[in-house]
Structure formats: structure tokens, C-alpha cells
Protein backbone atom coordinates (compact mmCIF):
# COMPACT_ATOMS: atom_id res chain seq x y z
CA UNK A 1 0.00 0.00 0.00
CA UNK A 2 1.17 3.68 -0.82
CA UNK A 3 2.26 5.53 2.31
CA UNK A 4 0.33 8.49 0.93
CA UNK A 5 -2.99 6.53 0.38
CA UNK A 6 -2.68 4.92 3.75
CA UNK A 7 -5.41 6.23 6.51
CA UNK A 8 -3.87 8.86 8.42
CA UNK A 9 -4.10 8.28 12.43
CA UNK A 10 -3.03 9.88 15.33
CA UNK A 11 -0.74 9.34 17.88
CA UNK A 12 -3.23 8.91 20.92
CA UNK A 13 0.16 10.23 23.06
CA UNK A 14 -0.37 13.23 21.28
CA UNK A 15 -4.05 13.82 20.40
CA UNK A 16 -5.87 16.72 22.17
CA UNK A 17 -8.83 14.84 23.87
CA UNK A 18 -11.93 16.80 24.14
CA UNK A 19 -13.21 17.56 27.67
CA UNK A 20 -16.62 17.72 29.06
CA UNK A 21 -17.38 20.96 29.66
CA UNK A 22 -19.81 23.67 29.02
CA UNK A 23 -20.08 24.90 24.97
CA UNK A 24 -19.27 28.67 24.15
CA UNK A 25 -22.44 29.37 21.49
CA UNK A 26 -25.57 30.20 22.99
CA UNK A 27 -28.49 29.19 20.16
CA UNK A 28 -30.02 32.22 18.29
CA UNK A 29 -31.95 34.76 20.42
CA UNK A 30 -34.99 34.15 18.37
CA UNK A 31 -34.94 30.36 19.79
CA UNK A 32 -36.73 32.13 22.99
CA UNK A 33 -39.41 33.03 20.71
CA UNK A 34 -39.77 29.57 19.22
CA UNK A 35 -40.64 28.39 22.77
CA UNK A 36 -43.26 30.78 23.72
CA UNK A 37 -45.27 29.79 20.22
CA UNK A 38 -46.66 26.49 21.74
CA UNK A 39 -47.77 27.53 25.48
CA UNK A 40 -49.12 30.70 23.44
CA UNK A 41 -50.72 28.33 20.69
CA UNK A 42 -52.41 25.71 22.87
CA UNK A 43 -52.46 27.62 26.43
CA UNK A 44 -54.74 30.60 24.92
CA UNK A 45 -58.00 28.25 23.38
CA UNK A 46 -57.48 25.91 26.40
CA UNK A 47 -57.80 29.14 28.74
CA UNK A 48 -60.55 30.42 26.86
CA UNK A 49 -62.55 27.17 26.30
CA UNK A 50 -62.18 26.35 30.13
CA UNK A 51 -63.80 30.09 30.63
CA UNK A 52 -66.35 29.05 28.12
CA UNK A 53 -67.51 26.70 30.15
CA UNK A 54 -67.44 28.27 33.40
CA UNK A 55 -69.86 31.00 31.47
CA UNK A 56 -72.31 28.61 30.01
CA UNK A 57 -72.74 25.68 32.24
CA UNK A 58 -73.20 26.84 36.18
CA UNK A 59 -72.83 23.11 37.78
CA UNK A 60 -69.59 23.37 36.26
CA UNK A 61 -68.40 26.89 37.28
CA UNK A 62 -66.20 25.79 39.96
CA UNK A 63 -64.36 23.15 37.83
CA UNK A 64 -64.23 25.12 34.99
CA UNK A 65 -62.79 28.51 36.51
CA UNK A 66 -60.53 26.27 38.42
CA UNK A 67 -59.11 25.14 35.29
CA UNK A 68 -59.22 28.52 33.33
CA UNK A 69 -56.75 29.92 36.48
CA UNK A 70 -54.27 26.66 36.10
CA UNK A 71 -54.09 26.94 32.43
CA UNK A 72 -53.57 30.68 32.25
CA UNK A 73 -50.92 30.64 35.38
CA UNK A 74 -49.29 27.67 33.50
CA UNK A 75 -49.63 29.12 30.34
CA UNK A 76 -47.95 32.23 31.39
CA UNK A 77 -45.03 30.30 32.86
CA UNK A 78 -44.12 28.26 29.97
CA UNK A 79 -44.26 31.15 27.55
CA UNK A 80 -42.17 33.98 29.92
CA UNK A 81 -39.96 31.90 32.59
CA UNK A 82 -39.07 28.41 30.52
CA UNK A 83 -37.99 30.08 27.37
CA UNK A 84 -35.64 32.53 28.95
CA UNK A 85 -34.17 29.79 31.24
CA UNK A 86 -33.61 27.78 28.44
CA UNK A 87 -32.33 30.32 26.58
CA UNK A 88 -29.83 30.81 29.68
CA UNK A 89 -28.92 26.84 29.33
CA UNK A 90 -28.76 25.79 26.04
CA UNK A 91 -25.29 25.88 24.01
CA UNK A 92 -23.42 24.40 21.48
CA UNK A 93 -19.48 24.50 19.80
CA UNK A 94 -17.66 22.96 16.67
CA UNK A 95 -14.46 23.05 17.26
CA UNK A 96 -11.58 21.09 15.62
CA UNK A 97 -12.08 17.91 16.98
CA UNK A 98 -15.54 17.77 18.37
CA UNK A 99 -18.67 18.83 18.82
CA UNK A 100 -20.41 19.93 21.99
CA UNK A 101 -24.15 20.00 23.07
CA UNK A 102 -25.71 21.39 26.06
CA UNK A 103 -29.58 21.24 26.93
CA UNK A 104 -31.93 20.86 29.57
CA UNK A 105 -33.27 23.53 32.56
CA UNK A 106 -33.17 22.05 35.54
CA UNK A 107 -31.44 18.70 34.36
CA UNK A 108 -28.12 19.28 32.83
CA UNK A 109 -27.56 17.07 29.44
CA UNK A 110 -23.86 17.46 28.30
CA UNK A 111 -22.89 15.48 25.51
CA UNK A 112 -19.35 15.02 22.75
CA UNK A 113 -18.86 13.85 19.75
CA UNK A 114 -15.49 13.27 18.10
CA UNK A 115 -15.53 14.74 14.65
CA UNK A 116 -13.76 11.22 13.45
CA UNK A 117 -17.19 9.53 14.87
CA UNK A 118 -19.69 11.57 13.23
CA UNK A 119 -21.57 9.90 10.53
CA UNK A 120 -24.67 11.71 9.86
CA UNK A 121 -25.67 15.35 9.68
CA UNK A 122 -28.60 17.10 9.01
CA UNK A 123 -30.71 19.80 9.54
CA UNK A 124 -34.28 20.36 10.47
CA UNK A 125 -36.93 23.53 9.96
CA UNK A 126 -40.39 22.64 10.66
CA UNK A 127 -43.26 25.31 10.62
CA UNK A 128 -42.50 27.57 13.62
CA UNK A 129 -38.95 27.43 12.77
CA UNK A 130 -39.14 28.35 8.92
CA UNK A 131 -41.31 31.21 10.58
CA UNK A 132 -38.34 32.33 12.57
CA UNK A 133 -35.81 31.49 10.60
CA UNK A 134 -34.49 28.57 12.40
CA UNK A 135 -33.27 25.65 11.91
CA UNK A 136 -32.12 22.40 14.19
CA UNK A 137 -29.00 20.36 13.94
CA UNK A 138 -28.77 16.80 14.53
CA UNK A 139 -25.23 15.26 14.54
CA UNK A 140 -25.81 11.14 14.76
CA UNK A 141 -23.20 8.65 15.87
CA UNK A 142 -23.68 4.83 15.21
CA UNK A 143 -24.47 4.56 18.86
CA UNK A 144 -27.94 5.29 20.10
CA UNK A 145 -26.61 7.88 22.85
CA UNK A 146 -24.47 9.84 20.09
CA UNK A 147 -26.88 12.07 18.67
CA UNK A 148 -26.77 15.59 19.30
CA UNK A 149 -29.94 18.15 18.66
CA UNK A 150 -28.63 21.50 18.43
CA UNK A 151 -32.48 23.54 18.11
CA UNK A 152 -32.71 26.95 17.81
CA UNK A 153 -29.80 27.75 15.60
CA UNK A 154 -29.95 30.47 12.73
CA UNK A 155 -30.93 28.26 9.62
CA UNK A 156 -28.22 29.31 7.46
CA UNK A 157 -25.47 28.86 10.16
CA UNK A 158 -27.30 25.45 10.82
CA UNK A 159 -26.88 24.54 6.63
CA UNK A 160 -23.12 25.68 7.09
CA UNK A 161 -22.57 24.14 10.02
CA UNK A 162 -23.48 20.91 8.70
CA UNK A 163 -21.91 21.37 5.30
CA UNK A 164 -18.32 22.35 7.53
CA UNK A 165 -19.21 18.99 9.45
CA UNK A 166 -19.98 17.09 6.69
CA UNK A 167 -16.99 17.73 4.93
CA UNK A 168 -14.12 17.36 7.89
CA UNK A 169 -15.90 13.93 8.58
CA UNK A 170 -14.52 13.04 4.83
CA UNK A 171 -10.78 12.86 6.34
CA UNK A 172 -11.84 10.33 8.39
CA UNK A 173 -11.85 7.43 6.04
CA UNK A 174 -10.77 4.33 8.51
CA UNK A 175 -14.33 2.75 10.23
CA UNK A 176 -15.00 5.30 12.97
CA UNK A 177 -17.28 2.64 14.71
């Protein structure tokens, strides 16, 4: 075999191993908005319809007005507190030799993937997103743990993000499994 053509590996010795740590990026602002759309979206009709009902059936009134406070009070917390706390939380980093997720609000989910282990990338916009101008990231491993979601992310640094990705994973051409 040609010494040129041969995979290229490194000296573990001298490899820079990532660390577990917190990412730099915080997703995009607008992520916060992305958030509040659902609470808003489903918390508002449920609200109302539970009012609805307090108004036109009296045996009910208690039940109903019960549930009208609940849904607004929880529907005001999911749309102002969770989104911003999130917000606060949620980061992500590409750098040379790995990738780094963090999520969650009151449960911390850190997670790393070697770049030479990464073997799918893609991107994801659904309704709300397109909206906003969003996009999410998924980086997939072969193991079932190995997948990072990356939501909230600008959709054209999400599409160059995982064209960058896509591309360094190339140089890894040995069986990364």
C-alpha cells in the first residue's frame, strides 16, 4: 500500500482529547421566541374554552374557573420563565475535533462527539422554525446515545454548520465505529 494513500491516524500520546465541559455558542436569540409559540398556541383556546364553560354551564363553574386559572398561570409560565431559562442553558461548539451539546433547565444534558465519529448530519426547519428562521441540527453517531440536537440555531449557520461537518468527517476514512 502507498504511504500516501494509507489512513492517516493519530498518535493517541499526542491527540488533544476533548473535555466535558460547558459549549461557548448560545443558540439564536430568536430560539426564545420559538418556545413561547406552543404555550401561546395551545395555552390561549385551552384558557378560553375552560372560561367558556365556566360561562355557560353553572354546575360546572367551579371546575371550569378552576381550570381557566391553572391553564392561564401555567400558560404564562411556559411562555415567559421556561424560554428565557432555556435560553440561559442551552449551548453548542464545533471546534476542531468535536462537537459539543448542552440542553436541559433544571437537568443538565452534556454530551461530545469526536468529529472522526460523526456519521450523519442534518438539519431540520419545521413550521415555527421556517417562521423564525431557524433551523435544528442533529449530529448522529452509530451509537444510540451519540446524537446531538442542536435547536434553535440560525438556519443558514445550521446549513453551514453541517456542510463544515460534513466535509471534515470526509478525512476520516478508517471505520470510525
Amino acid at each position: 500500500m502507498d504511504p500516501a494513500s494509507a489512513p492517516q491516524h493519530t498518535d493517541p500520546a499526542n491527540a488533544v482529547h476533548p473535555t466535558l465541559r460547558e459549549p461557548v455558542n448560545q443558540v439564536d436569540p430568536r430560539a426564545r421566541t420559538l418556545w413561547r409559540l406552543p404555550p401561546l398556541i395551545f395555552g390561549i383556546p385551552a384558557t378560553i374554552a375552560a372560561i367558556a364553560v365556566a360561562v355557560v354551564a353553572p354546575e360546572a363553574r367551579a371546575v371550569a374557573t378552576s381550570a381557566a386559572v391553572v391553564l392561564a398561570l401555567l400558560t404564562a409560565f411556559y411562555a415567559t420563565v421556561v424560554p428565557l431559562w432555556r435560553y440561559r442553558f442551552h449551548r453548542w461548539e464545533v471546534s476542531d475535533d468535536a462537537v459539543y451539546s448542552q440542553t436541559g433547565w433544571f437537568v443538565r444534558h452534556r454530551v461530545i462527539i469526536p468529529i472522526a465519529r460523526i456519521q450523519v448530519v442534518d438539519t431540520e426547519a419545521g413550521p415555527l422554525e421556517q417562521l423564525l428562521g431557524l433551523a435544528k441540527l442533529t449530529v448522529t453517531t452509530a451509537s444510540s446515545a451519540g446524537t446531538i440536537h442542536i435547536a434553535g440555531l440560525d438556519a443558514e449557520l445550521a446549513r453551514t454548520t453541517a456542510s463544515d461537518l460534513t466535509i471534515r468527517t470526509q478525512a476520516f476514512t478508517d471505520d470510525a465505529t
